[in-house]
C-alpha atoms as a PDB file:
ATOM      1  CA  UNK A   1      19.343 -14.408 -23.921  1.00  0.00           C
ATOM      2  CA  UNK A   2      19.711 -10.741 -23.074  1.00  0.00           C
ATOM      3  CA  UNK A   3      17.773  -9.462 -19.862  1.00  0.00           C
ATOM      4  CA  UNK A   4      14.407  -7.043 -20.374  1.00  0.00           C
ATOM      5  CA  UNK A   5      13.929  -4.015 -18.666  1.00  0.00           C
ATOM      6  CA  UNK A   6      10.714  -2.422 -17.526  1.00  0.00           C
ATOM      7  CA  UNK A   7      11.606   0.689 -15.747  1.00  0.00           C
ATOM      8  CA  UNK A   8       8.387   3.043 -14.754  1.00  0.00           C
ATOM      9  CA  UNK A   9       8.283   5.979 -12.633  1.00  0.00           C
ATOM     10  CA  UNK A  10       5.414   8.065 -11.505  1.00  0.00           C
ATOM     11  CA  UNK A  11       4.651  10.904  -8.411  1.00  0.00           C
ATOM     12  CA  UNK A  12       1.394  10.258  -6.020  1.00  0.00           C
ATOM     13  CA  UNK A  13       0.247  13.540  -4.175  1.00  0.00           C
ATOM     14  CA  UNK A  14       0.066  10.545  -1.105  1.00  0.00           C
ATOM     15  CA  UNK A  15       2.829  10.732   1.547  1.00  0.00           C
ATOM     16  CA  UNK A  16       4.827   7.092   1.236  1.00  0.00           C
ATOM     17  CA  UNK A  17       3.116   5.351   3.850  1.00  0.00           C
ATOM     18  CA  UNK A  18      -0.573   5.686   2.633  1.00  0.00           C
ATOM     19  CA  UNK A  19       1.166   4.247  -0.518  1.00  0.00           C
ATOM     20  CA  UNK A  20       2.377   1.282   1.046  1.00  0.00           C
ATOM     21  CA  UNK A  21      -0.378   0.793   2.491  1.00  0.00           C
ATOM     22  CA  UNK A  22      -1.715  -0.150  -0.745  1.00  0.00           C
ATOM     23  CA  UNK A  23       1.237  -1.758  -2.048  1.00  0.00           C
ATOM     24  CA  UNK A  24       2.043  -4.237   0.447  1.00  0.00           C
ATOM     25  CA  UNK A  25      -1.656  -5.612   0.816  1.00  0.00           C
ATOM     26  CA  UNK A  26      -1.498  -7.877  -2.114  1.00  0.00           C
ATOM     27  CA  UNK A  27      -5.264  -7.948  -1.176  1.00  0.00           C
ATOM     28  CA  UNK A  28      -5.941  -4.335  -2.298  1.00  0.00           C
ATOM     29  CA  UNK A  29      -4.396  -4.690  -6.177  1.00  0.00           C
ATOM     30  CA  UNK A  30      -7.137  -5.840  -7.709  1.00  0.00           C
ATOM     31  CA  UNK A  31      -8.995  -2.047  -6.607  1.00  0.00           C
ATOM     32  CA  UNK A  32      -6.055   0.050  -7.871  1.00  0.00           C
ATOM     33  CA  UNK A  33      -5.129  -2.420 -11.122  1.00  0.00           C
ATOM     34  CA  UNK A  34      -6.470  -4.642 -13.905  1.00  0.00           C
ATOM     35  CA  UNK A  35      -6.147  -7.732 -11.820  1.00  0.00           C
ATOM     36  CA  UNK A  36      -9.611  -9.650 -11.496  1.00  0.00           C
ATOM     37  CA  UNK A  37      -8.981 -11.778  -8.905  1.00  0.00           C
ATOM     38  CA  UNK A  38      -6.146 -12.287  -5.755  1.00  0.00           C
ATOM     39  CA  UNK A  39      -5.759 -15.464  -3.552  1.00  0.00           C
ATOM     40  CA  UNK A  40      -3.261 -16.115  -1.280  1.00  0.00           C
ATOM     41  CA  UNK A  41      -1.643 -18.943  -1.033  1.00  0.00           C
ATOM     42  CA  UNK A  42       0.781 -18.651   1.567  1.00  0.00           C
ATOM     43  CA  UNK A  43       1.527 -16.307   4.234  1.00  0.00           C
ATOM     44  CA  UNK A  44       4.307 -14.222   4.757  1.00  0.00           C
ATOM     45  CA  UNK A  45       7.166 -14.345   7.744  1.00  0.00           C
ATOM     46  CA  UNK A  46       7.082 -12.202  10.092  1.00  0.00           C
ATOM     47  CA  UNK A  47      10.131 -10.177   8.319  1.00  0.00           C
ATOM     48  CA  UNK A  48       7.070  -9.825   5.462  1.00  0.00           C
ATOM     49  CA  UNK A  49       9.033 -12.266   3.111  1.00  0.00           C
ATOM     50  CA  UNK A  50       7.420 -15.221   1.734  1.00  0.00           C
ATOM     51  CA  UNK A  51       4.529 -14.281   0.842  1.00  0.00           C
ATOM     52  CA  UNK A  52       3.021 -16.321  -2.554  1.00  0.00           C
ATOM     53  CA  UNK A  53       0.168 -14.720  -3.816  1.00  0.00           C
ATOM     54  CA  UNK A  54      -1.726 -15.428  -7.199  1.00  0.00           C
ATOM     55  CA  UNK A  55      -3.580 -13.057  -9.209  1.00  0.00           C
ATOM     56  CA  UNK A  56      -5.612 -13.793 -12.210  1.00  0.00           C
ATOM     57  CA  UNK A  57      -6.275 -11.384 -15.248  1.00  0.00           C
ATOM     58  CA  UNK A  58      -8.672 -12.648 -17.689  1.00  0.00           C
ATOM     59  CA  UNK A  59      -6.843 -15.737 -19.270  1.00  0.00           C
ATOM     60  CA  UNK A  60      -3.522 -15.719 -17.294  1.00  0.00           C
ATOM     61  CA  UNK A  61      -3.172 -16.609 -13.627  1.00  0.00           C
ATOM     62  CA  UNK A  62       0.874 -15.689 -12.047  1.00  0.00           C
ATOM     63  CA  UNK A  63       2.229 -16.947  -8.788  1.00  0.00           C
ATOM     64  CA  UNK A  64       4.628 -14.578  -7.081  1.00  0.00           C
ATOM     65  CA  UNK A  65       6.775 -14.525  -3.919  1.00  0.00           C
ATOM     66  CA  UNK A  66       7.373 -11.656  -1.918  1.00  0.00           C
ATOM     67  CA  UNK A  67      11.801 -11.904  -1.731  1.00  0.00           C
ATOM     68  CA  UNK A  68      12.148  -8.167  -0.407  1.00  0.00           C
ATOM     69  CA  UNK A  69      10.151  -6.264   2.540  1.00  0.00           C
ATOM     70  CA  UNK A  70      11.336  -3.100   3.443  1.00  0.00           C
ATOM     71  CA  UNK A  71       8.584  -1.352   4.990  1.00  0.00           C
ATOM     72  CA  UNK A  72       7.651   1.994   3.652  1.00  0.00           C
ATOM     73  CA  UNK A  73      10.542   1.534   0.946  1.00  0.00           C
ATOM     74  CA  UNK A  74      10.633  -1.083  -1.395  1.00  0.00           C
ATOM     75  CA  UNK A  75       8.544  -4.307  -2.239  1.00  0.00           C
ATOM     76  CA  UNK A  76       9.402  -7.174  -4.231  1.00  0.00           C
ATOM     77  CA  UNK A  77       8.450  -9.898  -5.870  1.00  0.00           C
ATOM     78  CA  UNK A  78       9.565 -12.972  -8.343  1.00  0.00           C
ATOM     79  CA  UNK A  79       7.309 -14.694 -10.616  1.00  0.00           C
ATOM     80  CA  UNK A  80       7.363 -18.494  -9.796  1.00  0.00           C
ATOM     81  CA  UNK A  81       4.829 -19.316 -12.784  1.00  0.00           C
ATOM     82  CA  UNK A  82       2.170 -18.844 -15.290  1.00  0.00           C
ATOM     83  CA  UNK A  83       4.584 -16.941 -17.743  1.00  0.00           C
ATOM     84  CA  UNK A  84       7.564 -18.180 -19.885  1.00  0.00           C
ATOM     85  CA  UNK A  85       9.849 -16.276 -18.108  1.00  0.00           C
ATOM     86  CA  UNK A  86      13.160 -16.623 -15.966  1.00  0.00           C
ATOM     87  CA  UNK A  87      14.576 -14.476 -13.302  1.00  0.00           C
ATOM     88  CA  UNK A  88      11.525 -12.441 -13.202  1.00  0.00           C
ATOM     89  CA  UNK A  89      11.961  -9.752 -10.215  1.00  0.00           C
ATOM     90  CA  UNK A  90      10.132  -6.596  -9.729  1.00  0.00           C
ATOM     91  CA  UNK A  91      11.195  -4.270  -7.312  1.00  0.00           C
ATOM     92  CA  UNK A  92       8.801  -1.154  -6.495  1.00  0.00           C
ATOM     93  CA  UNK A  93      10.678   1.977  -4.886  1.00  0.00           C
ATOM     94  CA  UNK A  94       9.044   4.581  -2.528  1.00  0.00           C
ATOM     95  CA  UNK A  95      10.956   7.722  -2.045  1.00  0.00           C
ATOM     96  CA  UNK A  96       9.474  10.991  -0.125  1.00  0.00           C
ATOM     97  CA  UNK A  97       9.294  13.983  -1.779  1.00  0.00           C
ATOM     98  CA  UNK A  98      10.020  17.027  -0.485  1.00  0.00           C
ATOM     99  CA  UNK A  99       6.511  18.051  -0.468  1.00  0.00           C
ATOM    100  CA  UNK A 100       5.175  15.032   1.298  1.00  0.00           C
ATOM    101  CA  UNK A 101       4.422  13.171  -1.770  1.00  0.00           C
ATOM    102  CA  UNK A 102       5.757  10.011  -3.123  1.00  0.00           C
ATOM    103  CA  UNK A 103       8.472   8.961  -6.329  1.00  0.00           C
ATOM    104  CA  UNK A 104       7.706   5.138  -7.388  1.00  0.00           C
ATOM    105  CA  UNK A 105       9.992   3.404  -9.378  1.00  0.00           C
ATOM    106  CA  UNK A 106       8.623   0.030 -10.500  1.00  0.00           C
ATOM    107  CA  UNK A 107      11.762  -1.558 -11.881  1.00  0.00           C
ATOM    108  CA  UNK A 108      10.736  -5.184 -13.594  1.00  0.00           C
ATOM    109  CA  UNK A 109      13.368  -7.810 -14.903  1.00  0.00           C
ATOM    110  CA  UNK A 110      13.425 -11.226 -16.840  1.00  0.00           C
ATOM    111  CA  UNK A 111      14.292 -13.558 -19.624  1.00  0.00           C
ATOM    112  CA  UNK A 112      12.457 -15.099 -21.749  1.00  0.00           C
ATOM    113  CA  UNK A 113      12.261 -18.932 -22.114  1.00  0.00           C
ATOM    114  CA  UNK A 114      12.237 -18.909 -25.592  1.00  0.00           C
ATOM    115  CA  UNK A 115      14.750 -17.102 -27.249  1.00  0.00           C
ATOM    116  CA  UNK A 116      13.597 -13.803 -29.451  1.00  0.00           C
ATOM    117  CA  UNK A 117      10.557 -13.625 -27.377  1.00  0.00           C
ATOM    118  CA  UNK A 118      11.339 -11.172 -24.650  1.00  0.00           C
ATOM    119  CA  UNK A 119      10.308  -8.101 -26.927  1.00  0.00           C
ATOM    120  CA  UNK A 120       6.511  -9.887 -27.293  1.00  0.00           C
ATOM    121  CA  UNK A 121       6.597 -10.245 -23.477  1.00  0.00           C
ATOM    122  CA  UNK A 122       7.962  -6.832 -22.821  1.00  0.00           C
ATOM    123  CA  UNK A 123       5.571  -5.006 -24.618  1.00  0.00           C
ATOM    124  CA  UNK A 124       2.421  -6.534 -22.767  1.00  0.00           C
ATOM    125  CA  UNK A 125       4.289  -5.890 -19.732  1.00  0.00           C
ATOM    126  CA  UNK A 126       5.359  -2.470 -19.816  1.00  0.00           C
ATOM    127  CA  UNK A 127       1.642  -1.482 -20.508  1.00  0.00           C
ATOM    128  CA  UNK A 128       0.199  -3.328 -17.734  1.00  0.00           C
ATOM    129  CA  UNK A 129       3.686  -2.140 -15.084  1.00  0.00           C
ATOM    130  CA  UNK A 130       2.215   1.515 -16.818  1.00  0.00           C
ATOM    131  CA  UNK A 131      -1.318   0.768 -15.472  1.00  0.00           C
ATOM    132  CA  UNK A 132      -0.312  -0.789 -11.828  1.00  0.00           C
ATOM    133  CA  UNK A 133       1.488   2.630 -11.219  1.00  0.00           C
ATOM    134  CA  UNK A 134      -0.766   4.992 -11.944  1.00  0.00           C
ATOM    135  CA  UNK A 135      -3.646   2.449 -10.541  1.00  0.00           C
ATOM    136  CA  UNK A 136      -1.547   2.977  -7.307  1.00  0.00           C
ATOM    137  CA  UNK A 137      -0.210   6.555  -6.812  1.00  0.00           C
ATOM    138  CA  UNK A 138      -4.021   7.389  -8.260  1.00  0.00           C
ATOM    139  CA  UNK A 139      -5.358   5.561  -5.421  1.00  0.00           C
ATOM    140  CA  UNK A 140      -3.571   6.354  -2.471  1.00  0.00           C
ATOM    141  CA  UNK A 141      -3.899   9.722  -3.378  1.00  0.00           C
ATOM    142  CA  UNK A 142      -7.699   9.431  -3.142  1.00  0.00           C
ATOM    143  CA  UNK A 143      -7.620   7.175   0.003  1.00  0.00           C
ATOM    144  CA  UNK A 144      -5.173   9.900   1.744  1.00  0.00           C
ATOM    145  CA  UNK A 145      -7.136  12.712   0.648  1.00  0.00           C
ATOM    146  CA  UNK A 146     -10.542  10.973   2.225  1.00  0.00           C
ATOM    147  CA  UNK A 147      -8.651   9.724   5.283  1.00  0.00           C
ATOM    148  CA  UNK A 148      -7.962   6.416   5.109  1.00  0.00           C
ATOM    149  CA  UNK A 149      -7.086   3.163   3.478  1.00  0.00           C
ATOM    150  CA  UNK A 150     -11.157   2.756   3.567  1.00  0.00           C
ATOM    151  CA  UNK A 151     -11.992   6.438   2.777  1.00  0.00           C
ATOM    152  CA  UNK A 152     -12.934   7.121   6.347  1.00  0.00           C
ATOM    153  CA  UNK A 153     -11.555   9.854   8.667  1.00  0.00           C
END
């Protein structure tokens, strides 16, 4: 079954670290993205791997694992369950800008389990990969322009 590609890219006005901030607190995605709900269900190592987090929107609830910490660079994560997917990885790229701002590149892979679905999945998936983006580099713009990760100076 061939692999689908979800490839979305996006500039925040934040400087990288006020982005991470946000990105690498699963706790903090359901303020910057669709998600309802986040619960953890296991901690991460002290490397920041390890991590399993689920997340519910509406009807569907995912399991991930964070596989890849690299602070202030790239997070990411495979999907364990609650889609018909294999080899699910995203991996979500800060770069600095020259101007202090930030490039993200939220680059998402899989397979579907049943063959001739990936398009039906993809779809779905690109939207929502479209709405986590600008959810975030929206976001930590705001939080960096008020001062903080809580808006405080």
């Amino acid at each position: 079954m061939p692999v689908q590609v979800i490839d979305v890219r996006a500039t925040s006005a934040a400087p990288p670290a006020a982005v991470w901030r946000l990105l690498s607190d699963s706790s903090t995605w359901p303020s910057w993205t669709p998600i309802d709900e986040h619960r953890a269900e296991r901690s991460a190592r002290a490397d920041g791997t390890g991590e399993i987090r689920v997340f519910r929107n509406g009807r569907y609830t995912v399991r991930e694992e964070i596989v890849e910490f690299r602070p202030v660079r790239r997070l990411s994560y495979a999907l364990l369950d609650g889609l018909p997917l294999r080899d699910y990885r995203a991996d979500i790229d800060l770069t600095e800008r020259p101007d202090g701002g930030t490039d993200v590149r939220w680059h998402t892979r899989f397979r579907p389990r049943v063959p001739g679905t990936g398009a039906l999945f993809r779809r779905p998936l690109h939207r929502a990969t479209q709405e986590f983006v600008a959810g975030l580099v929206r976001h930590a713009a705001l939080q960096d322009s008020a001062g903080g990760p809580d808006g405080t100076a």
